[in-house]
N, C-alpha and C. Protein backbone atom coordinates (compact mmCIF):
# COMPACT_ATOMS: atom_id res chain seq x y z
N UNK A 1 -9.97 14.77 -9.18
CA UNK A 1 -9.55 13.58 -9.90
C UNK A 1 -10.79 12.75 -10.21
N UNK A 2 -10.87 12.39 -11.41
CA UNK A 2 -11.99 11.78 -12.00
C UNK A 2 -11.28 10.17 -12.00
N UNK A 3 -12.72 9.05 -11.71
CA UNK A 3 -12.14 7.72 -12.54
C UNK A 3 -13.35 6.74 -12.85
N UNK A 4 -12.57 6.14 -13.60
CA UNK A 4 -13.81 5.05 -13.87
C UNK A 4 -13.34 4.14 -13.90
N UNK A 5 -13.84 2.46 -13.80
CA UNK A 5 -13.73 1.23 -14.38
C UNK A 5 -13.89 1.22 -15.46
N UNK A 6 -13.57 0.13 -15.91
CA UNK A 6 -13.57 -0.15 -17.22
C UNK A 6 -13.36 -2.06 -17.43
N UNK A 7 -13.95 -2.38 -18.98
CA UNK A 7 -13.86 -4.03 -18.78
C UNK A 7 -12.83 -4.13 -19.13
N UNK A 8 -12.48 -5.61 -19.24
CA UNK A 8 -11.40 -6.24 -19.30
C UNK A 8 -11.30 -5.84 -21.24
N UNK A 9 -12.17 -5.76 -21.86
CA UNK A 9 -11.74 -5.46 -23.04
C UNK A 9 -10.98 -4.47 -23.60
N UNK A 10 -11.72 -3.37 -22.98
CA UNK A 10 -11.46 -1.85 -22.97
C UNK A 10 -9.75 -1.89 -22.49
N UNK A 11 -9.69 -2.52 -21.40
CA UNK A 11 -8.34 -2.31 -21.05
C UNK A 11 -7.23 -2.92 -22.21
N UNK A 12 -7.54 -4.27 -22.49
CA UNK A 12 -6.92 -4.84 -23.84
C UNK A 12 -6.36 -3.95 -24.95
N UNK A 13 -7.89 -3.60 -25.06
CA UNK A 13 -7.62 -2.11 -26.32
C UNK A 13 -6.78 -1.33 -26.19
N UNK A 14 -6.82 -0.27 -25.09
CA UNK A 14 -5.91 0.38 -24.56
C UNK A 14 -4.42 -0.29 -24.74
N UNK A 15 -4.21 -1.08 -24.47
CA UNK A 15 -3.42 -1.88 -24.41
C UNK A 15 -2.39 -1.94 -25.59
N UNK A 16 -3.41 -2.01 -26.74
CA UNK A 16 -3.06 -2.41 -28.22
C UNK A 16 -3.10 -1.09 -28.90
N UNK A 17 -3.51 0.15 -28.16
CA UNK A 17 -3.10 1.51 -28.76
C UNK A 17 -1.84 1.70 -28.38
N UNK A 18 -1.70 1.34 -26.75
CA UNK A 18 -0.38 1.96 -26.13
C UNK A 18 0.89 1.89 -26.86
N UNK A 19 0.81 0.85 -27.20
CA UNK A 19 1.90 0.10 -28.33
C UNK A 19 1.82 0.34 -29.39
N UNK A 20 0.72 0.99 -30.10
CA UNK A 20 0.45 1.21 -31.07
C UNK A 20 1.43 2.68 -31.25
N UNK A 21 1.28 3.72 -30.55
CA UNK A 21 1.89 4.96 -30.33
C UNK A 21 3.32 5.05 -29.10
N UNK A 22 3.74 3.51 -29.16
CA UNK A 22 5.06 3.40 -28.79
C UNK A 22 5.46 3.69 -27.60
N UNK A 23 4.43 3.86 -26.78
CA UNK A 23 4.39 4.07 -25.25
C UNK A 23 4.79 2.91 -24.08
N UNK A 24 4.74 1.22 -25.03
CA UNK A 24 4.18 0.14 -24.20
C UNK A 24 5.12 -1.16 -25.28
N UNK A 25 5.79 -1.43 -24.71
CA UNK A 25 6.56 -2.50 -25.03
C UNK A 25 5.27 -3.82 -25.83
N UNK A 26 5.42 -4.51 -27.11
CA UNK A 26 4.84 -5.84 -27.01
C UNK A 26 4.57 -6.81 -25.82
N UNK A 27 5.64 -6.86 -25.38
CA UNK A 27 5.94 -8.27 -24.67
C UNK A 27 5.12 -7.51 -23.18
N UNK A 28 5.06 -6.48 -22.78
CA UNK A 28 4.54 -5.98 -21.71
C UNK A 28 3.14 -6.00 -22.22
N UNK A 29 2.83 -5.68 -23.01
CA UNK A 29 1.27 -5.57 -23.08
C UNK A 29 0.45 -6.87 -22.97
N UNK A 30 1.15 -7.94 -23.49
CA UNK A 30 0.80 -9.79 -23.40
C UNK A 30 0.73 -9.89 -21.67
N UNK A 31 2.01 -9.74 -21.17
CA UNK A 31 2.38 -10.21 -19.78
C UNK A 31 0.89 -9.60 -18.56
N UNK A 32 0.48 -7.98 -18.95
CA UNK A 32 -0.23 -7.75 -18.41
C UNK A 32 -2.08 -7.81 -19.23
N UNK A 33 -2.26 -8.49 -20.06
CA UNK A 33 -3.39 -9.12 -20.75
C UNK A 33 -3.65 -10.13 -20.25
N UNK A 34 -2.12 -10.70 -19.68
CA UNK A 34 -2.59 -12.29 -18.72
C UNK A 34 -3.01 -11.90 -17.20
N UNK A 35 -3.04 -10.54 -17.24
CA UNK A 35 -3.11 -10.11 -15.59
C UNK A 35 -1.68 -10.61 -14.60
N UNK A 36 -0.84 -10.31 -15.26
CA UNK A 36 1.27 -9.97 -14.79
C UNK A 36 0.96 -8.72 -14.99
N UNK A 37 0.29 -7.95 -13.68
CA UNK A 37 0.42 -6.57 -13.57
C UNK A 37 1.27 -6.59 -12.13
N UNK A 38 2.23 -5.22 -12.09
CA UNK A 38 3.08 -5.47 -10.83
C UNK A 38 1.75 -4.31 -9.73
N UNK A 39 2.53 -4.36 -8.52
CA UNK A 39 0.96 -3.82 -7.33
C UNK A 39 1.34 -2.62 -7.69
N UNK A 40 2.11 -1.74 -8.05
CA UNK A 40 2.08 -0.11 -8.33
C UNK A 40 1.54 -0.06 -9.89
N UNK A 41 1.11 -0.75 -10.71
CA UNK A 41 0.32 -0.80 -12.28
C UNK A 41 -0.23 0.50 -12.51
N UNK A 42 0.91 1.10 -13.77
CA UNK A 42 0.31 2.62 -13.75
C UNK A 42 0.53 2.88 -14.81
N UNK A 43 0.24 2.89 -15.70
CA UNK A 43 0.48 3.73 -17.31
C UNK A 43 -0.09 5.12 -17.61
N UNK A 44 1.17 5.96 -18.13
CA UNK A 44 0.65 7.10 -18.72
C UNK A 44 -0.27 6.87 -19.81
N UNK A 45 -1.42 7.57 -19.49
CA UNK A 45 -2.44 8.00 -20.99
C UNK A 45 -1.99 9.02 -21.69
N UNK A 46 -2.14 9.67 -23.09
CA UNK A 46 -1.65 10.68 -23.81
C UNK A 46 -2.30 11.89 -23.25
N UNK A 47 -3.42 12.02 -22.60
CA UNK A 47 -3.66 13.45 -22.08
C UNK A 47 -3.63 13.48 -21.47
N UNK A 48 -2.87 12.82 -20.00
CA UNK A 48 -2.66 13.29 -18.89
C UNK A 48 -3.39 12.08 -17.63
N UNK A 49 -3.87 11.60 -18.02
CA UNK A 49 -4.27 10.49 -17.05
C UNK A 49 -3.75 9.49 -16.68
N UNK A 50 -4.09 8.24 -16.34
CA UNK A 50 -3.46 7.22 -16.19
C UNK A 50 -4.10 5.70 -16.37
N UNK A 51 -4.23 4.60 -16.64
CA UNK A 51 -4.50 3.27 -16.81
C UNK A 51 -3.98 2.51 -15.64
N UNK A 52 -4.71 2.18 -14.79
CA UNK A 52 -4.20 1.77 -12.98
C UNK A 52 -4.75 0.56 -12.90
N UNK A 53 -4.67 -0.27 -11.66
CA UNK A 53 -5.40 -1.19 -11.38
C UNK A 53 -5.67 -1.06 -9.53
N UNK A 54 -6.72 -1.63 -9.56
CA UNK A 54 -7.79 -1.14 -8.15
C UNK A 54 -8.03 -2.29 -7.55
N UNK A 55 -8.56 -2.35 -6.66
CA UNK A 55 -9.66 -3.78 -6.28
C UNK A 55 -10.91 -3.93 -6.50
N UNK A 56 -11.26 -2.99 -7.60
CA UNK A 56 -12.17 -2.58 -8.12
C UNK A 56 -12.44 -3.39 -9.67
N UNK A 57 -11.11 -3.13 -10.30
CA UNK A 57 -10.27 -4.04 -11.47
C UNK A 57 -9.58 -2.38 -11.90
N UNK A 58 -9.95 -2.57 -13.42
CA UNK A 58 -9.07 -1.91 -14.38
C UNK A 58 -9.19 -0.21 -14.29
N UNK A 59 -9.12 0.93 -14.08
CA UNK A 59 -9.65 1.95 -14.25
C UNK A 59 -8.48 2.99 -15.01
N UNK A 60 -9.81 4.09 -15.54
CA UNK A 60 -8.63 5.42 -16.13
C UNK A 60 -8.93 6.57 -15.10
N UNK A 61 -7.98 6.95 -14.93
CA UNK A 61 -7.90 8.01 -13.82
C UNK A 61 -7.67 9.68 -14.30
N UNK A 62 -8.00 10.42 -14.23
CA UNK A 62 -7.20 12.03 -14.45
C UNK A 62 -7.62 13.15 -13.91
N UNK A 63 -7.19 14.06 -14.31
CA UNK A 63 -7.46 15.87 -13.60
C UNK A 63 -8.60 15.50 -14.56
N UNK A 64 -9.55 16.72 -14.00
CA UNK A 64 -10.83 16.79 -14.63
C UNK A 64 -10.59 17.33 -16.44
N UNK A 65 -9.60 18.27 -16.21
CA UNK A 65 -9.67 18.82 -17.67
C UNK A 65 -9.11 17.39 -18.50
N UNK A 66 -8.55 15.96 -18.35
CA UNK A 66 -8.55 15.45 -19.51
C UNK A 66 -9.12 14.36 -19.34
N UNK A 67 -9.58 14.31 -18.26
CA UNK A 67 -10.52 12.94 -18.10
C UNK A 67 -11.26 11.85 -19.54
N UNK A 68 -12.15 12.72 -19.63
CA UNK A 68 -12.76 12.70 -20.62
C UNK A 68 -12.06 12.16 -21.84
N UNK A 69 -11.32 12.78 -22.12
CA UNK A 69 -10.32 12.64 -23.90
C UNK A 69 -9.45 11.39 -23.69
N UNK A 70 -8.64 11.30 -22.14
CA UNK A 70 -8.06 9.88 -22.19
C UNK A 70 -9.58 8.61 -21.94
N UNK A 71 -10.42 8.86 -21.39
CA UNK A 71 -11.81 7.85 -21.51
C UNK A 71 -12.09 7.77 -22.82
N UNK A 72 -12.20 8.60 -23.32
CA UNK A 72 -12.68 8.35 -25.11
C UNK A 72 -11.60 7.36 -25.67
N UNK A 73 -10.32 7.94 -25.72
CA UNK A 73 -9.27 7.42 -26.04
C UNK A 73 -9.09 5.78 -26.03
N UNK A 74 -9.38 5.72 -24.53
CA UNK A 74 -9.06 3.93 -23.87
C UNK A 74 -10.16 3.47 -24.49
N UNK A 75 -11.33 4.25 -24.69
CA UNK A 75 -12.77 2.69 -24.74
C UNK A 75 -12.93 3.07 -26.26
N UNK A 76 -12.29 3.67 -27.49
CA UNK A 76 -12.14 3.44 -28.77
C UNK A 76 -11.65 2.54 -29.44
């Protein structure tokens, strides 16, 4: 399992794709932009990863084979 941080922007973005490709409610994507994330905060990415939150902050998580493609994905 691969992961990284990521800024607060990157996550935004993500954010504004998720919804974009109908994965992520409007009103959910605002609630957690204000940081109204619940303690299990987990979104599917399209190749297999995930969009989490750490005590670290924001990170994307996955199997090695899609790591990569959901990281490209989120920080585009």
């Amino acid at each position: 399992m691969h992961e990284k941080v990521i800024s607060p922007a990157s996550f935004s973005r993500a954010l504004t794709h998720l919804v974009g490709i109908g994965t992520l409610s409007p009103s959910d994507a605002v609630n957690f932009r204000y940081g109204r994330v619940p303690g299990d905060f987990l979104l599917p990415l399209p190749h297999g990863g995930v969009l989490c939150h750490s005590s670290r902050g924001y990170m994307v998580r996955g199997p090695a084979r899609s790591f990569q493609a959901d990281l490209v994905w989120t920080l585009a």
